[in-house]
PDB file of N, CA and C in Angstrom:
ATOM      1  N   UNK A   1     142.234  88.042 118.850  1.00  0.00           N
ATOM      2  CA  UNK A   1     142.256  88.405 117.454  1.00  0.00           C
ATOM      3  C   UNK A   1     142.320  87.133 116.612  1.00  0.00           C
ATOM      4  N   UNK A   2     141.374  86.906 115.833  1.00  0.00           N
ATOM      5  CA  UNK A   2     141.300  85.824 114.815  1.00  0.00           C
ATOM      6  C   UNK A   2     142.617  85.728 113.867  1.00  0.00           C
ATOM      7  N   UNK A   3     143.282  85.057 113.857  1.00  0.00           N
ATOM      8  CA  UNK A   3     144.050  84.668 112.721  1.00  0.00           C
ATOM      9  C   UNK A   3     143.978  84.549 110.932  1.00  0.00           C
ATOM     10  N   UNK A   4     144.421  85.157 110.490  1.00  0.00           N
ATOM     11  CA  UNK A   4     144.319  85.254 109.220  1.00  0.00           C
ATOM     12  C   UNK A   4     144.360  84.004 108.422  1.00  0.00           C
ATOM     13  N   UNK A   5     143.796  83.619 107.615  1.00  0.00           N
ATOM     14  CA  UNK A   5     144.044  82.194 106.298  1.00  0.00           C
ATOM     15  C   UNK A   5     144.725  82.749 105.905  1.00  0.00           C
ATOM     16  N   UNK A   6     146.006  81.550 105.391  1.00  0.00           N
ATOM     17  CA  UNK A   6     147.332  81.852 104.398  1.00  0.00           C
ATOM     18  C   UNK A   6     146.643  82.205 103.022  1.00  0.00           C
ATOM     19  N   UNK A   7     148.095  83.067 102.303  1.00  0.00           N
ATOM     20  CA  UNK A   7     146.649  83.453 101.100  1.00  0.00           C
ATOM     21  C   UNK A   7     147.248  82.183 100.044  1.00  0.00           C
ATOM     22  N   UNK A   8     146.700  82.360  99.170  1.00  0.00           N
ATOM     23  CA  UNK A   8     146.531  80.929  97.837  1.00  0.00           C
ATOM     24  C   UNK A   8     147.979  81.011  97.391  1.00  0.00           C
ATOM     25  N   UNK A   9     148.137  79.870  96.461  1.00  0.00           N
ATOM     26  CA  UNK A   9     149.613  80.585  96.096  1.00  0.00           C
ATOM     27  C   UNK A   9     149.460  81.362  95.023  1.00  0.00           C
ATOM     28  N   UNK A  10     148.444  81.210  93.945  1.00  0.00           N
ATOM     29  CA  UNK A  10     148.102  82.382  93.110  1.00  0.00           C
ATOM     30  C   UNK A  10     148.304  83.633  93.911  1.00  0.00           C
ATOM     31  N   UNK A  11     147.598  84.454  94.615  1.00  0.00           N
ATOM     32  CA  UNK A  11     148.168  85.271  95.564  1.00  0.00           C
ATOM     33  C   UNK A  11     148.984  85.780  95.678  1.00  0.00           C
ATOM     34  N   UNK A  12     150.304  84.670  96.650  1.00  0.00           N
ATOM     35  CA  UNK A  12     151.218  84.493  96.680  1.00  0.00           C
ATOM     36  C   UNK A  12     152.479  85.030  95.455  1.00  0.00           C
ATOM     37  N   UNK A  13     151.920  84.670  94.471  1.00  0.00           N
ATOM     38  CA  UNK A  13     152.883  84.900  93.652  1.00  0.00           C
ATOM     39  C   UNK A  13     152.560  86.329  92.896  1.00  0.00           C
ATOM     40  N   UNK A  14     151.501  86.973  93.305  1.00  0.00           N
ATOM     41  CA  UNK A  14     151.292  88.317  92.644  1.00  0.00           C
ATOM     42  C   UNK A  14     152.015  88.983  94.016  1.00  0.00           C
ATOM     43  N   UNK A  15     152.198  88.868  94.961  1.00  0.00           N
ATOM     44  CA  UNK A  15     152.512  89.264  95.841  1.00  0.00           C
ATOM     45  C   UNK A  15     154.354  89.433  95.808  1.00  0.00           C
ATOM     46  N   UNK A  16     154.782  88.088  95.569  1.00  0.00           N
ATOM     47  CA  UNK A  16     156.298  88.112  94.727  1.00  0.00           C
ATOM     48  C   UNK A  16     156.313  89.050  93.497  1.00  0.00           C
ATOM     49  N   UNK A  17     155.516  89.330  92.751  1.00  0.00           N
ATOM     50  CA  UNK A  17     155.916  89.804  91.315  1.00  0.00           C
ATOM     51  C   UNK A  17     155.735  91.128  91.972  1.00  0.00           C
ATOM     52  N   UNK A  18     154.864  92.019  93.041  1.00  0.00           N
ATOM     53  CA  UNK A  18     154.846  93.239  93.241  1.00  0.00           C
ATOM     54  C   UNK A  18     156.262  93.529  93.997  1.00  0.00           C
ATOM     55  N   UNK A  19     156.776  92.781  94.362  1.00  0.00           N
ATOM     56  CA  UNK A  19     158.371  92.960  95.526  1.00  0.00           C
ATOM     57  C   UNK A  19     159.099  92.677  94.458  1.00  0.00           C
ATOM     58  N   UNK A  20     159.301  92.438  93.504  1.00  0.00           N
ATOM     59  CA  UNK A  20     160.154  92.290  92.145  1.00  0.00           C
ATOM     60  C   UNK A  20     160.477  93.285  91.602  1.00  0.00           C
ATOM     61  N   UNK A  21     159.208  94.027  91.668  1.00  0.00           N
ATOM     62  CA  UNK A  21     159.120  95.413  90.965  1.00  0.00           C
ATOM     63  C   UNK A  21     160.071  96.487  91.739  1.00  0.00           C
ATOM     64  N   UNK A  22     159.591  96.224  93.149  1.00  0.00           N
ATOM     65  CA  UNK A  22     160.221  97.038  93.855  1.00  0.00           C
ATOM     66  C   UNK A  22     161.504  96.404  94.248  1.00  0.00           C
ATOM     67  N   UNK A  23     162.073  95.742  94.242  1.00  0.00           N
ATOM     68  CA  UNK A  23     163.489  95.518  94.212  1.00  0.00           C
ATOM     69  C   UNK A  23     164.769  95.992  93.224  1.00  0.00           C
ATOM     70  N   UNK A  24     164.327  97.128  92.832  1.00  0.00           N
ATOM     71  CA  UNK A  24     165.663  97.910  91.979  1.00  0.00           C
ATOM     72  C   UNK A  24     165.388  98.968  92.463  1.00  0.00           C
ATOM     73  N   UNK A  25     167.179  99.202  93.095  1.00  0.00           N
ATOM     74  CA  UNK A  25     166.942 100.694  93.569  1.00  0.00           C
ATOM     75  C   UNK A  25     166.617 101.993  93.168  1.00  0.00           C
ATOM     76  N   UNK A  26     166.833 102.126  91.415  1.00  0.00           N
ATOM     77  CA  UNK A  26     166.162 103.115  90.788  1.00  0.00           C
ATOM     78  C   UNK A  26     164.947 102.872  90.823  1.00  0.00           C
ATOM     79  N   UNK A  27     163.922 102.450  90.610  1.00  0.00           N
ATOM     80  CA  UNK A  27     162.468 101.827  90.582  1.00  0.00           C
ATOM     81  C   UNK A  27     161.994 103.078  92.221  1.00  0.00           C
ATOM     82  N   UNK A  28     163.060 102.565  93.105  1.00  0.00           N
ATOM     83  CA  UNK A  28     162.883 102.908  94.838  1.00  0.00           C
ATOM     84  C   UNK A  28     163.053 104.737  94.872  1.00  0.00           C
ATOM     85  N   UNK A  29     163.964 105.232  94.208  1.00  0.00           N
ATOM     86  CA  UNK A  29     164.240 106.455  93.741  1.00  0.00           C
ATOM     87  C   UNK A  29     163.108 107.239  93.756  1.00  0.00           C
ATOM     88  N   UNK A  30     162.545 106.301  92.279  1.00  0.00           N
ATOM     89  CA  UNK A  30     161.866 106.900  91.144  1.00  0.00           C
ATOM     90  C   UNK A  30     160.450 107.117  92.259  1.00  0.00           C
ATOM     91  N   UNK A  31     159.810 106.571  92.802  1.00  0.00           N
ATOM     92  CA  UNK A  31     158.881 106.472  94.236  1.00  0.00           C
ATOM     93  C   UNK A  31     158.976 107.103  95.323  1.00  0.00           C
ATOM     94  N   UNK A  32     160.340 107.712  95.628  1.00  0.00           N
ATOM     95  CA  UNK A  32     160.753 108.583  96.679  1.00  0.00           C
ATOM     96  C   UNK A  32     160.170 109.794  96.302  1.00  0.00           C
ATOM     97  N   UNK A  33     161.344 109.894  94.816  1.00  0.00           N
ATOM     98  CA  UNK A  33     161.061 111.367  94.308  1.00  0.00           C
ATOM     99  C   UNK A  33     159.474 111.171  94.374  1.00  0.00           C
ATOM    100  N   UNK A  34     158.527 110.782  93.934  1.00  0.00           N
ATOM    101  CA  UNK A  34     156.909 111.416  94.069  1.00  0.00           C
ATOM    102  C   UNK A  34     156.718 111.422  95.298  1.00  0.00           C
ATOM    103  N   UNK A  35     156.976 111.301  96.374  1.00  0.00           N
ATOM    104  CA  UNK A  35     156.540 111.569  97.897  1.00  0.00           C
ATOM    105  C   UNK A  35     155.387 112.560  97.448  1.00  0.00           C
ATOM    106  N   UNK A  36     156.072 114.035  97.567  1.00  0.00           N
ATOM    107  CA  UNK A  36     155.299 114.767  97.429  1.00  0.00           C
ATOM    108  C   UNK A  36     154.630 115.555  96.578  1.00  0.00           C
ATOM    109  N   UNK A  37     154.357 114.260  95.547  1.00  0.00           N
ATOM    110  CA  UNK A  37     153.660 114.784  94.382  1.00  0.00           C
ATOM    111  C   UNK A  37     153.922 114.683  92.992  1.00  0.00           C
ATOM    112  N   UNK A  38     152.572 115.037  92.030  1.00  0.00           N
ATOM    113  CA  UNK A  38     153.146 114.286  90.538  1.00  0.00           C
ATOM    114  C   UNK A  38     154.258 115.201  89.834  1.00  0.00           C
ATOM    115  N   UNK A  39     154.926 114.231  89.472  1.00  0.00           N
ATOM    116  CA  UNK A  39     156.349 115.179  88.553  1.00  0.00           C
ATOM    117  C   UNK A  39     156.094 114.669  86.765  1.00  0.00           C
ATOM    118  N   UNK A  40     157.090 115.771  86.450  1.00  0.00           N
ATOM    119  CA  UNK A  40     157.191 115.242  84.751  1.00  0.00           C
ATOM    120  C   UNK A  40     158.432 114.324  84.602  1.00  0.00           C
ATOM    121  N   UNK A  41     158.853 113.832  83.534  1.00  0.00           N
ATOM    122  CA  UNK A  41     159.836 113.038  83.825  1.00  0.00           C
ATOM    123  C   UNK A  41     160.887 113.515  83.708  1.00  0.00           C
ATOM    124  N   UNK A  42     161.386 114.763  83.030  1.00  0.00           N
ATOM    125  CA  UNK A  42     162.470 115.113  82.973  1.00  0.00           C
ATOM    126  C   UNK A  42     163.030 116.212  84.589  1.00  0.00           C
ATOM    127  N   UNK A  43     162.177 115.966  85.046  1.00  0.00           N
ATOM    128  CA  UNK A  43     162.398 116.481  86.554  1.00  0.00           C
ATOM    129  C   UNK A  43     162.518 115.458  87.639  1.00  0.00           C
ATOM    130  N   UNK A  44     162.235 114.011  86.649  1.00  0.00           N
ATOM    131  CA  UNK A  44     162.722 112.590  87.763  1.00  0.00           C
ATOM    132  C   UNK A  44     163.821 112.196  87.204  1.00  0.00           C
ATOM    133  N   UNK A  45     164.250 112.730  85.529  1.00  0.00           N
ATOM    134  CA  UNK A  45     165.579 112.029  85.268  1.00  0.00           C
ATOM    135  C   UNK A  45     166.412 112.720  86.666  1.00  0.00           C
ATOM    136  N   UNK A  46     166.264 114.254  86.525  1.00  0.00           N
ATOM    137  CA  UNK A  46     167.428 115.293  87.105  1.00  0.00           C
ATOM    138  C   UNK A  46     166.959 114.843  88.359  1.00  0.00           C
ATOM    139  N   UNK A  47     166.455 114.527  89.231  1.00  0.00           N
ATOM    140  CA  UNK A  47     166.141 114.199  90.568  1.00  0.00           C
ATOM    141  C   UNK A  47     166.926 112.529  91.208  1.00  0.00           C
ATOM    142  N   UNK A  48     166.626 112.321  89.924  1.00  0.00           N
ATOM    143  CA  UNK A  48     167.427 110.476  90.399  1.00  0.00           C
ATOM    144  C   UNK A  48     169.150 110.489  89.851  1.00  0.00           C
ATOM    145  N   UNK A  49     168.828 111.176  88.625  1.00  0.00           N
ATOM    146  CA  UNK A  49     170.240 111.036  88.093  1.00  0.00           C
ATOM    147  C   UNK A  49     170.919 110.224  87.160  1.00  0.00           C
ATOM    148  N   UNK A  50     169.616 109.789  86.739  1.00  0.00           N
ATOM    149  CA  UNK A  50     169.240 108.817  84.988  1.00  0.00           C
ATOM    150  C   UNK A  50     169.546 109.026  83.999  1.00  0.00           C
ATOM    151  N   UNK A  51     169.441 108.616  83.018  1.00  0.00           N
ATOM    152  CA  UNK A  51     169.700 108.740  82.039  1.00  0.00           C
ATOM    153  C   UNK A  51     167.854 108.574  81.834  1.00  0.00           C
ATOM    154  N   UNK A  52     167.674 109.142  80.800  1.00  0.00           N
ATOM    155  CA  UNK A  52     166.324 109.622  80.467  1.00  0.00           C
ATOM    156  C   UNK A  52     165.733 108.084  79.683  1.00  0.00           C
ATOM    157  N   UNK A  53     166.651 107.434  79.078  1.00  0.00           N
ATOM    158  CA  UNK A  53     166.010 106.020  78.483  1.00  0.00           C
ATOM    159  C   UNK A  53     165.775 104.822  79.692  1.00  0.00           C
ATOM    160  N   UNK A  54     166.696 105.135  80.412  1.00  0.00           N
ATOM    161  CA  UNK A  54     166.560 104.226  81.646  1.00  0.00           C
ATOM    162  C   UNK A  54     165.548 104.448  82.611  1.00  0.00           C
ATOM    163  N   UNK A  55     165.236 105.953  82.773  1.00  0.00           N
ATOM    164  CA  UNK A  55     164.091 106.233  83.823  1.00  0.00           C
ATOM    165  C   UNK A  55     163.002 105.866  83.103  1.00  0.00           C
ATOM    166  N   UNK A  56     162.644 106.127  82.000  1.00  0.00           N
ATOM    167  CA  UNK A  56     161.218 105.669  81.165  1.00  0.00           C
ATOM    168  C   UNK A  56     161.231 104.444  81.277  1.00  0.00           C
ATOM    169  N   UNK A  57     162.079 103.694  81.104  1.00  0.00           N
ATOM    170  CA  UNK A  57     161.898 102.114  81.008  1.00  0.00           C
ATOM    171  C   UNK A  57     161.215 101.666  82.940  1.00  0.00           C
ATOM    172  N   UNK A  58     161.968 102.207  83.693  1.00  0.00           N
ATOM    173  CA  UNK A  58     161.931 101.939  84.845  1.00  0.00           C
ATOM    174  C   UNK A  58     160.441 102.521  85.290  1.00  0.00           C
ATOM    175  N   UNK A  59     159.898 103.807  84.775  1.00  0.00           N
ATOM    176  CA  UNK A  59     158.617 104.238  84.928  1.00  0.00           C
ATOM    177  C   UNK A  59     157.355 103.728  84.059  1.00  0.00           C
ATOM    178  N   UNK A  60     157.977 102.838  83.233  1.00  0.00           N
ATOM    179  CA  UNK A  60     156.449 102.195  82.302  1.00  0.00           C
ATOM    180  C   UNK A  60     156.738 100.633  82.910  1.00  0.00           C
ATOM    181  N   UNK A  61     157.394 100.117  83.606  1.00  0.00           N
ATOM    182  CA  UNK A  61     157.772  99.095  84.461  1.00  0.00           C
ATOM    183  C   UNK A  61     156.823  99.496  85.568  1.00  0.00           C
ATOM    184  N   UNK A  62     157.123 100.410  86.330  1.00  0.00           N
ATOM    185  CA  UNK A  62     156.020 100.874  87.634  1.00  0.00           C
ATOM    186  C   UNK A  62     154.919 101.285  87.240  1.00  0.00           C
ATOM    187  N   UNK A  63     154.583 101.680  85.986  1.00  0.00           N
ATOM    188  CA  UNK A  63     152.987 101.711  85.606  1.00  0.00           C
ATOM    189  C   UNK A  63     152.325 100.824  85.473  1.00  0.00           C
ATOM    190  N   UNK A  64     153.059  99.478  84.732  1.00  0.00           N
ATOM    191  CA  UNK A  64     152.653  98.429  84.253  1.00  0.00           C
ATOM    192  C   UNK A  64     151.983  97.648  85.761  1.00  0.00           C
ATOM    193  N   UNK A  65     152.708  98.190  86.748  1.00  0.00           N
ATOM    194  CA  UNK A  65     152.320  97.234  87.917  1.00  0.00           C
ATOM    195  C   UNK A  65     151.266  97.729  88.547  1.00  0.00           C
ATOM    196  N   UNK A  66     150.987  98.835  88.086  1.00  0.00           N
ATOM    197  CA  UNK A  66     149.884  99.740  88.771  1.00  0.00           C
ATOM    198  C   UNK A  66     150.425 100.446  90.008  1.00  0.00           C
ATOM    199  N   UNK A  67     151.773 100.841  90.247  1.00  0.00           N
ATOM    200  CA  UNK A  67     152.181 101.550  91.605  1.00  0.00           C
ATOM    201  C   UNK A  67     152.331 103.147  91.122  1.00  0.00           C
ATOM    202  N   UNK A  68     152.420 103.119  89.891  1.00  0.00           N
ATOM    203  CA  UNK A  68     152.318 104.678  89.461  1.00  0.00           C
ATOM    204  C   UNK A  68     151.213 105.256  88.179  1.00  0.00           C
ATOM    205  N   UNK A  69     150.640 105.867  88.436  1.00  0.00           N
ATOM    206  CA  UNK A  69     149.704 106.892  86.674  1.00  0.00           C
ATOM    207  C   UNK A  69     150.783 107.832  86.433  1.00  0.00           C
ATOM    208  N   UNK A  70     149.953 107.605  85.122  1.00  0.00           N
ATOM    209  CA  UNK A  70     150.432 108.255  84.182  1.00  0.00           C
ATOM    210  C   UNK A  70     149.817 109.619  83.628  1.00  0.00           C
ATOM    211  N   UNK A  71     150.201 110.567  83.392  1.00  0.00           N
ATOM    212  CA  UNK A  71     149.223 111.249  82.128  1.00  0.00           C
ATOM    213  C   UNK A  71     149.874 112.235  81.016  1.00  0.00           C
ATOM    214  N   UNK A  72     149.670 112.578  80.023  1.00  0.00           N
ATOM    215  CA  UNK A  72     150.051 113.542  79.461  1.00  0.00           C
ATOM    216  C   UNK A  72     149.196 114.413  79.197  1.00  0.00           C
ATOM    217  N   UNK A  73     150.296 115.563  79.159  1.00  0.00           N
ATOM    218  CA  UNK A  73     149.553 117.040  79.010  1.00  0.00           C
ATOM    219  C   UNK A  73     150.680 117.834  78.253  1.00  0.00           C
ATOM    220  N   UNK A  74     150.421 118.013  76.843  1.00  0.00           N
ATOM    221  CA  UNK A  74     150.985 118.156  75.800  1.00  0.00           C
ATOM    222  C   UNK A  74     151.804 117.689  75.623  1.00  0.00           C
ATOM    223  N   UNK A  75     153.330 117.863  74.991  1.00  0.00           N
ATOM    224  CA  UNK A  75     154.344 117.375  74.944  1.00  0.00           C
ATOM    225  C   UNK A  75     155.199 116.225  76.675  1.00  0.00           C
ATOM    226  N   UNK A  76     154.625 116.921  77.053  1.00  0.00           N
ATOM    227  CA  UNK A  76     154.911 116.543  78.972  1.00  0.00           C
ATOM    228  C   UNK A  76     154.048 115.300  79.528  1.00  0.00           C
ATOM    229  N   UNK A  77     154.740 114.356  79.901  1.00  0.00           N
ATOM    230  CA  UNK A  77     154.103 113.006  80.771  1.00  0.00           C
ATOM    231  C   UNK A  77     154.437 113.401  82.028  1.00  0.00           C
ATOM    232  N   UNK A  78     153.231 113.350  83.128  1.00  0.00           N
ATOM    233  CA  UNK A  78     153.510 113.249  84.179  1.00  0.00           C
ATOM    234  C   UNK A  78     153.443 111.722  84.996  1.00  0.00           C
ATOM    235  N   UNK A  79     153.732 111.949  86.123  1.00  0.00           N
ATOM    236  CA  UNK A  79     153.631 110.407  87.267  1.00  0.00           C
ATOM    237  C   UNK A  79     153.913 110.451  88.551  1.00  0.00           C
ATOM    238  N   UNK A  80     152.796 109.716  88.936  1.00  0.00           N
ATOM    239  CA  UNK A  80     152.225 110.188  90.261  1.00  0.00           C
ATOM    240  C   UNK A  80     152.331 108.732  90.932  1.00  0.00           C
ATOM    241  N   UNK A  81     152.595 108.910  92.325  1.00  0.00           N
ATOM    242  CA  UNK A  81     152.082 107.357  93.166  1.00  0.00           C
ATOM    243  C   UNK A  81     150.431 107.324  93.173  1.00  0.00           C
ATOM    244  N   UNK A  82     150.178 105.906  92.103  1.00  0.00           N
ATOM    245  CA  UNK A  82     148.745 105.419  92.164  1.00  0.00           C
ATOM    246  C   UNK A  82     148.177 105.085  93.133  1.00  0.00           C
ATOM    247  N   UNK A  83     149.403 104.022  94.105  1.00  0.00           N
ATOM    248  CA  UNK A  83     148.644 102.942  94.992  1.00  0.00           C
ATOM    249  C   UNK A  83     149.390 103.448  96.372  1.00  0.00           C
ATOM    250  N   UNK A  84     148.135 103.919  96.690  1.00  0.00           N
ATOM    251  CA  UNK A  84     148.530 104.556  98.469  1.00  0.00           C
ATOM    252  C   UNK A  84     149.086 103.924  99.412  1.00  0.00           C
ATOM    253  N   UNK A  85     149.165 102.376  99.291  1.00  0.00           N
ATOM    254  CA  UNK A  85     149.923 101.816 100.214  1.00  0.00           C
ATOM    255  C   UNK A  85     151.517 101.827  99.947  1.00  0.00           C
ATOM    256  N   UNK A  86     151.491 102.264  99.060  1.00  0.00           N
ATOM    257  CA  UNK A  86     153.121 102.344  98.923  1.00  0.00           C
ATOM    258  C   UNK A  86     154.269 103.453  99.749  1.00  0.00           C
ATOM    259  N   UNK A  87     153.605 104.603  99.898  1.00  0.00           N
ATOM    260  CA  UNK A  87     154.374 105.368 100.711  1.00  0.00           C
ATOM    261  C   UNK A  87     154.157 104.886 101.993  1.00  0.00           C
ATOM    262  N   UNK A  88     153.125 104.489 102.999  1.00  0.00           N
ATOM    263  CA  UNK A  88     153.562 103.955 104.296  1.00  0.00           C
ATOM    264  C   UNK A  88     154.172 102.112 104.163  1.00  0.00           C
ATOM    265  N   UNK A  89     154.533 101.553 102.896  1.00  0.00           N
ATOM    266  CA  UNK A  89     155.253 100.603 102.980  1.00  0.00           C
ATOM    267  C   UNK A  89     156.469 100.840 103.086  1.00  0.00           C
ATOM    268  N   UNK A  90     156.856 101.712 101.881  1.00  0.00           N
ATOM    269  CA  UNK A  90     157.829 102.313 102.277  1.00  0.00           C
ATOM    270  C   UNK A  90     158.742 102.748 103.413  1.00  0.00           C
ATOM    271  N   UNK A  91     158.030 103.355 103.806  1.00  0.00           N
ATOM    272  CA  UNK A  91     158.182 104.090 105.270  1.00  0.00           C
ATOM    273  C   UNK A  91     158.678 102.964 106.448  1.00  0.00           C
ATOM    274  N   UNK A  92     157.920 102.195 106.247  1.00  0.00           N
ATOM    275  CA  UNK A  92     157.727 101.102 107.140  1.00  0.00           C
ATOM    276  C   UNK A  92     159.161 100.129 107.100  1.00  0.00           C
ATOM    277  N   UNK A  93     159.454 100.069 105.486  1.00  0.00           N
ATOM    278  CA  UNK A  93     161.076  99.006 105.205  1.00  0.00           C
ATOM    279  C   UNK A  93     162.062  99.812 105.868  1.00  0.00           C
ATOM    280  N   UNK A  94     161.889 101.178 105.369  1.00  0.00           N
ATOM    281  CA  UNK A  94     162.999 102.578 105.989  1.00  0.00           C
ATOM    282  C   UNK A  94     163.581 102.500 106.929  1.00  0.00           C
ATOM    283  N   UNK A  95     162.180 102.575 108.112  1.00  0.00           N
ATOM    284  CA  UNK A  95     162.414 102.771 109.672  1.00  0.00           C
ATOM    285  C   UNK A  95     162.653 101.403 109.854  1.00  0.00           C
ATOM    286  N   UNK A  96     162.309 100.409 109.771  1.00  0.00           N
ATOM    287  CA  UNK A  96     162.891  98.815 109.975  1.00  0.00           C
ATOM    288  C   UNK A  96     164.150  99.308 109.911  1.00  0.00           C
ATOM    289  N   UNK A  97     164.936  99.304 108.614  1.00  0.00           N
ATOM    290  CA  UNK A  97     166.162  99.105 108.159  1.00  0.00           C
ATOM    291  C   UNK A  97     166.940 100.337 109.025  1.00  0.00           C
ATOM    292  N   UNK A  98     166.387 101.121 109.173  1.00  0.00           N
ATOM    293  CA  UNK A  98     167.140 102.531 110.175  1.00  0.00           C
ATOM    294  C   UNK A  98     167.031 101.858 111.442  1.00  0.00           C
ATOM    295  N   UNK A  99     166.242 101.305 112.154  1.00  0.00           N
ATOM    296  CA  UNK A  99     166.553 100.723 113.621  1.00  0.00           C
ATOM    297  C   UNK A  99     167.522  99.853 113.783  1.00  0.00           C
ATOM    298  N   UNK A 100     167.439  98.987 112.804  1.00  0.00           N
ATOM    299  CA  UNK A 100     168.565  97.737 112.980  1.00  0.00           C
ATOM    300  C   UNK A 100     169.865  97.946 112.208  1.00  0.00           C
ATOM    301  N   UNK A 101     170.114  99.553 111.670  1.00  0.00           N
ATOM    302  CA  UNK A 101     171.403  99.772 111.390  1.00  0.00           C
ATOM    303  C   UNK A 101     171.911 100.680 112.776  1.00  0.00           C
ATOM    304  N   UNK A 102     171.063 101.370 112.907  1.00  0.00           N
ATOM    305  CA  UNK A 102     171.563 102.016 114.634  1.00  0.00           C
ATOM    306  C   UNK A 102     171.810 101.323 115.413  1.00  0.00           C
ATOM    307  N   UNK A 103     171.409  99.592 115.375  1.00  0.00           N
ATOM    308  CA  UNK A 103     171.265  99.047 116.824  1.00  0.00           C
ATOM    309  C   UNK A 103     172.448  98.044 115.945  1.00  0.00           C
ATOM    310  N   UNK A 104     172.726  97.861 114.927  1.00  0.00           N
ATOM    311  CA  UNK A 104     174.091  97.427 114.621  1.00  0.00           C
ATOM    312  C   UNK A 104     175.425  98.282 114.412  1.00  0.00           C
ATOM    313  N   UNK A 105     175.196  99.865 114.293  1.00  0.00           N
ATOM    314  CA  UNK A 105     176.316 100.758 114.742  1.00  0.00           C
ATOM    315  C   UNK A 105     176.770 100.491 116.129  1.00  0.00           C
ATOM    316  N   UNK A 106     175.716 100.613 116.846  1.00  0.00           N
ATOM    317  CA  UNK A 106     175.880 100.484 118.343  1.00  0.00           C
ATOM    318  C   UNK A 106     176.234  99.439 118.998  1.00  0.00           C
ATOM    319  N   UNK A 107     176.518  98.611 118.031  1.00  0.00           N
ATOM    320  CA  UNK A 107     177.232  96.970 118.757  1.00  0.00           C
ATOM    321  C   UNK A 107     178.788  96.906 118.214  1.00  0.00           C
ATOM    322  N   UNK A 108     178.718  98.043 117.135  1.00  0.00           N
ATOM    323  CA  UNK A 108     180.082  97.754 116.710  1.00  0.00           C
ATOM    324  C   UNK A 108     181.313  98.656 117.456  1.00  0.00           C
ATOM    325  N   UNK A 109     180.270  99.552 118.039  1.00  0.00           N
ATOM    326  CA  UNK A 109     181.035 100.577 118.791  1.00  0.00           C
ATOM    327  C   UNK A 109     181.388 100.592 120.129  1.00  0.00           C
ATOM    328  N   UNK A 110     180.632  99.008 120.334  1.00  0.00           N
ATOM    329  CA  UNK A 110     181.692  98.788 121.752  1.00  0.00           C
ATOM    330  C   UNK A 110     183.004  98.270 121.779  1.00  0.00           C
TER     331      UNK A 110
END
């Protein structure tokens, strides 16, 4: 298997600013709750447990990055996961972080 070229640091640093985004755990919430599908927001305040000025701020933050759309339909904004790699990234930090807390329960329990 050929080896990949390092990417530029331009790159690089869009690559930092997208893990920025996702480094607040409401932000992480707010991405869970859409797993399965687009919600309105007052069904992500009551789902995360926000305060309704804080989830908007935190959801035009994840639009801005392009990890979530937007739309409205009358009075009602909905938001959806845009960028498909995000739920199996997700997934992927999860089960990391779930193996190496089982396999650090299990060292403490000898």
């Amino acid at each position: 298997m050929a080896k990949k070229a390092p990417l530029p640091d331009s790159a690089l640093e869009l690559v930092a600013r997208r893990f920025a985004v996702l480094a607040e755990p409401m932000r992480l919430r707010l991405i869970q709750s859409l797993f399965d599908g687009e919600k309105p927001v007052n069904a992500l305040v009551e789902a995360t447990g926000g305060t309704q000025a804080n989830i908007s701020r935190h959801l035009q933050t994840l639009t801005q990055a392009h990890l979530l759309s937007r739309r409205k339909e009358g009075l009602q904004v909905f938001y959806a996961i845009a960028d498909p790699t995000l739920v199996p990234l997700c997934e992927l930090v999860c089960g990391s972080l779930e193996k190496q807390l089982t396999k650090q329960a299990g060292v403490l329990k000898r």
